[in-house]
Protein backbone atom coordinates (compact mmCIF):
# COMPACT_ATOMS: atom_id res chain seq x y z
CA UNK A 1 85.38 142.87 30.38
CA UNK A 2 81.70 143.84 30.69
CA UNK A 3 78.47 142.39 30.84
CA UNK A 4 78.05 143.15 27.31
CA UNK A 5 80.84 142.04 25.68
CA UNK A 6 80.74 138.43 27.74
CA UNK A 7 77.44 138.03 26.26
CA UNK A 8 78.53 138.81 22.69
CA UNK A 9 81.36 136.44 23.16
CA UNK A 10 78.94 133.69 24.70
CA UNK A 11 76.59 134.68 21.30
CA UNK A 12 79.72 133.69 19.16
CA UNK A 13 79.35 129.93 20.28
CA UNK A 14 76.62 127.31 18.87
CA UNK A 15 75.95 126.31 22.43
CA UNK A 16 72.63 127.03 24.41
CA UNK A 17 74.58 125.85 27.55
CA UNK A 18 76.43 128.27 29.71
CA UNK A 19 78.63 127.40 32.95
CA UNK A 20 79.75 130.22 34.88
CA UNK A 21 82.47 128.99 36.67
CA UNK A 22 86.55 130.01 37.09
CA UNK A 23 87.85 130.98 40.87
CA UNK A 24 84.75 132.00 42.55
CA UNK A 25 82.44 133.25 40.48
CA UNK A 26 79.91 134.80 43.51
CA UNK A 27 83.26 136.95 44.76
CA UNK A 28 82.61 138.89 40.76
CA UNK A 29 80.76 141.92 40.67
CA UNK A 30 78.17 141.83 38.21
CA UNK A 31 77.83 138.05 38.62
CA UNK A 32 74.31 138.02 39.54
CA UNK A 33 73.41 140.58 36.44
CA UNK A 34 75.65 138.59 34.41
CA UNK A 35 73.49 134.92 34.77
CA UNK A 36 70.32 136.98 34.50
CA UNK A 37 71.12 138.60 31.07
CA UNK A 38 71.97 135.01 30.17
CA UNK A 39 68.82 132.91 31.52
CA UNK A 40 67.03 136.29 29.20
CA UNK A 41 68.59 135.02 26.24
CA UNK A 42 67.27 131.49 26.50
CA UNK A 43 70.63 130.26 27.92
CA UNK A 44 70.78 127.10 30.59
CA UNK A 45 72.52 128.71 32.98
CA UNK A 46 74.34 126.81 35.52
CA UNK A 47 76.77 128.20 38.38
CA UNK A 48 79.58 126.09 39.67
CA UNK A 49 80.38 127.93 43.25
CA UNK A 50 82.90 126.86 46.25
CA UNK A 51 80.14 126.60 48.85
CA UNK A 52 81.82 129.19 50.63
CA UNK A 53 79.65 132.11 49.48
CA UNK A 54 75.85 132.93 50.01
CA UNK A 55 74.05 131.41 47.07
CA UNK A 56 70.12 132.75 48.18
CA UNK A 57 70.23 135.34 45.77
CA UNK A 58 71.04 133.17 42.56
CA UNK A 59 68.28 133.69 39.92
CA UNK A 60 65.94 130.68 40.13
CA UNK A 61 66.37 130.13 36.66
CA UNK A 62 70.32 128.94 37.18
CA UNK A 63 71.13 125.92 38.13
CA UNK A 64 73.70 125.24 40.88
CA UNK A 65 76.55 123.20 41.26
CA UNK A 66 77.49 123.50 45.01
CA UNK A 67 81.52 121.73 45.34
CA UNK A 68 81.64 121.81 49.30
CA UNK A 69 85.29 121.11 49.97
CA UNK A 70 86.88 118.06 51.39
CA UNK A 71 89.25 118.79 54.06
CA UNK A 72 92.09 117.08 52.41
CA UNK A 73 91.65 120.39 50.27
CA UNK A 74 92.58 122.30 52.88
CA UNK A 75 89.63 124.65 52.16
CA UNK A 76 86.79 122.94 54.32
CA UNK A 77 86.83 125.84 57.21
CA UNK A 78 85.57 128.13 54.01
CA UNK A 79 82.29 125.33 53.71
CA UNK A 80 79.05 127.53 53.95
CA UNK A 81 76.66 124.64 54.81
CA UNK A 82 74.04 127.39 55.19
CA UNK A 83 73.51 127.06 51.76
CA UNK A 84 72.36 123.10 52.18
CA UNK A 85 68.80 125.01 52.49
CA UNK A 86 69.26 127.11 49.51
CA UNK A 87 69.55 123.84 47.40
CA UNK A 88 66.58 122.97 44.74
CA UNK A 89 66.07 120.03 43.33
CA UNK A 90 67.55 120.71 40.09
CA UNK A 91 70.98 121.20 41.68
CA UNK A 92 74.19 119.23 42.15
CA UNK A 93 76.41 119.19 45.13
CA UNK A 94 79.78 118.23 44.05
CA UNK A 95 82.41 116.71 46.48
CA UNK A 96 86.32 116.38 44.97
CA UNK A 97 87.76 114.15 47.52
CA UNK A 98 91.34 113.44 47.81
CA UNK A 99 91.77 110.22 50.10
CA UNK A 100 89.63 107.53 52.12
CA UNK A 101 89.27 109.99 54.93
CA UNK A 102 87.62 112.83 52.39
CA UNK A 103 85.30 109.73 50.81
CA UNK A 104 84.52 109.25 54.54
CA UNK A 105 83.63 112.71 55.20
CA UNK A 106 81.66 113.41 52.53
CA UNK A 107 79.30 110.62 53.18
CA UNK A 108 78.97 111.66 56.44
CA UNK A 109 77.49 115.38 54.73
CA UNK A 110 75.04 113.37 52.26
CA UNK A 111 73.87 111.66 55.55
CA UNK A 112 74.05 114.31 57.23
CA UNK A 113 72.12 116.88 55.27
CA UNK A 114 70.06 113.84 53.05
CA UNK A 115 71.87 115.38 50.12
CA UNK A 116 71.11 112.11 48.15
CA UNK A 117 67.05 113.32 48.54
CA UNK A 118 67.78 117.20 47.96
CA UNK A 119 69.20 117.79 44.82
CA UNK A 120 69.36 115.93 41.74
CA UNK A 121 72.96 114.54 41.80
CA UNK A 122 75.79 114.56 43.88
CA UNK A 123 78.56 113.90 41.97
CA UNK A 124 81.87 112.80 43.91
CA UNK A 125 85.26 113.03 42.00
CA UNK A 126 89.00 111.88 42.54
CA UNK A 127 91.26 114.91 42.90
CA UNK A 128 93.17 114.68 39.85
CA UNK A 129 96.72 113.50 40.96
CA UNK A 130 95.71 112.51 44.13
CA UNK A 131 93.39 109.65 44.36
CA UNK A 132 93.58 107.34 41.67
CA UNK A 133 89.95 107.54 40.24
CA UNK A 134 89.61 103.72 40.19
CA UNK A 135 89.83 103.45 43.73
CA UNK A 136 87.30 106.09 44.09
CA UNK A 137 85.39 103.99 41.80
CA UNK A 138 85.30 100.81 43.55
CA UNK A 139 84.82 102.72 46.94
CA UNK A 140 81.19 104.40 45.56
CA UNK A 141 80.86 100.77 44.05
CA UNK A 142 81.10 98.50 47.16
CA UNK A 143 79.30 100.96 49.40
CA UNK A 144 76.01 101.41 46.90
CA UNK A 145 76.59 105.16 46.94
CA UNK A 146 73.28 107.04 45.20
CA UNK A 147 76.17 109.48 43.84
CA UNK A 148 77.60 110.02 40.63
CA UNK A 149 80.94 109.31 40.17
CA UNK A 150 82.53 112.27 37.90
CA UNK A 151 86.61 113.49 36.53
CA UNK A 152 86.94 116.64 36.77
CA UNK A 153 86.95 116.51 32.76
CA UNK A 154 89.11 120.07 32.69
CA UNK A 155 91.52 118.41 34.27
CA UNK A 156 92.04 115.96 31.67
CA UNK A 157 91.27 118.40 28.87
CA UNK A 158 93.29 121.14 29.58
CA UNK A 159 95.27 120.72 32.76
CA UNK A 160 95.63 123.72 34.85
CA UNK A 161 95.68 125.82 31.50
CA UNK A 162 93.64 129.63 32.35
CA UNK A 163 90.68 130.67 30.65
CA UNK A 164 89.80 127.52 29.61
């Protein structure tokens, strides 16, 4: 599909709220073109990214949701923590964790990189069928986390459905 008919199909909704998100969006060609023709139509623009990719050359106007993965994911060798200096205020680094040892680890990062004082949430959510979001819960709760605690709300929507 290109630019222009993603725009036109964006156009079609009453929303001035755009995610780009689905697989990795920074692996796309025209990514970069794509979030600038959007922030030009008066769009807030926000990118959800793995972390594993260079985000430097995101337009400033896009906000960025950074999900650094856990290693109970089995994708935390793919973590670009390069990008920790990349992050603005206005972002969100977003940690899906899917045991005590992930919640462990991904303290250890906000320590680590004073995530807590860089961007404007961190948002730490229960992999859906794994950790039982309660217990995630009462874990943030008891420790006096500064992180949001967040379902991964597509999950619950529309399961593992595509294009959705």
């Amino acid at each position: 599909m290109c630019l222009d008919d993603i725009c036109q199909r964006v156009a079609a909704n009453p929303t001035r709220h755009v995610t780009v998100t689905g697989g990795e969006p920074l692996a796309q060609p025209g990514v970069h073109g794509l979030m600038g023709r959007l922030a030009d139509a008066g769009y807030a623009v926000s990118l959800e990214t793995s972390g594993a990719l260079d985000i430097a050359q995101v337009d400033a106007r896009v906000s960025r949701v950074v999900d650094f993965k856990t290693p109970g994911s089995g994708e935390s060798h793919r973590n670009r923590f390069e990008n920790v200096r990349h992050l603005r205020a206005a972002d969100q680094v977003k940690f899906v964790i899917c045991d005590g040892d992930d919640y462990e680890w991904a303290k250890a990062c906000c320590a680590k990189h004073d995530l807590t004082n860089r961007v404007s949430d961190v948002l730490f959510s229960p992999s859906a069928g794994e950790l039982d979001p309660t217990e995630l819960a009462d874990w943030i709760l008891g420790d006096g986390l500064d992180v949001r605690f967040q379902i991964q709300l597509h999950k619950v929507l529309w399961g593992d459905e595509p294009g959705r």
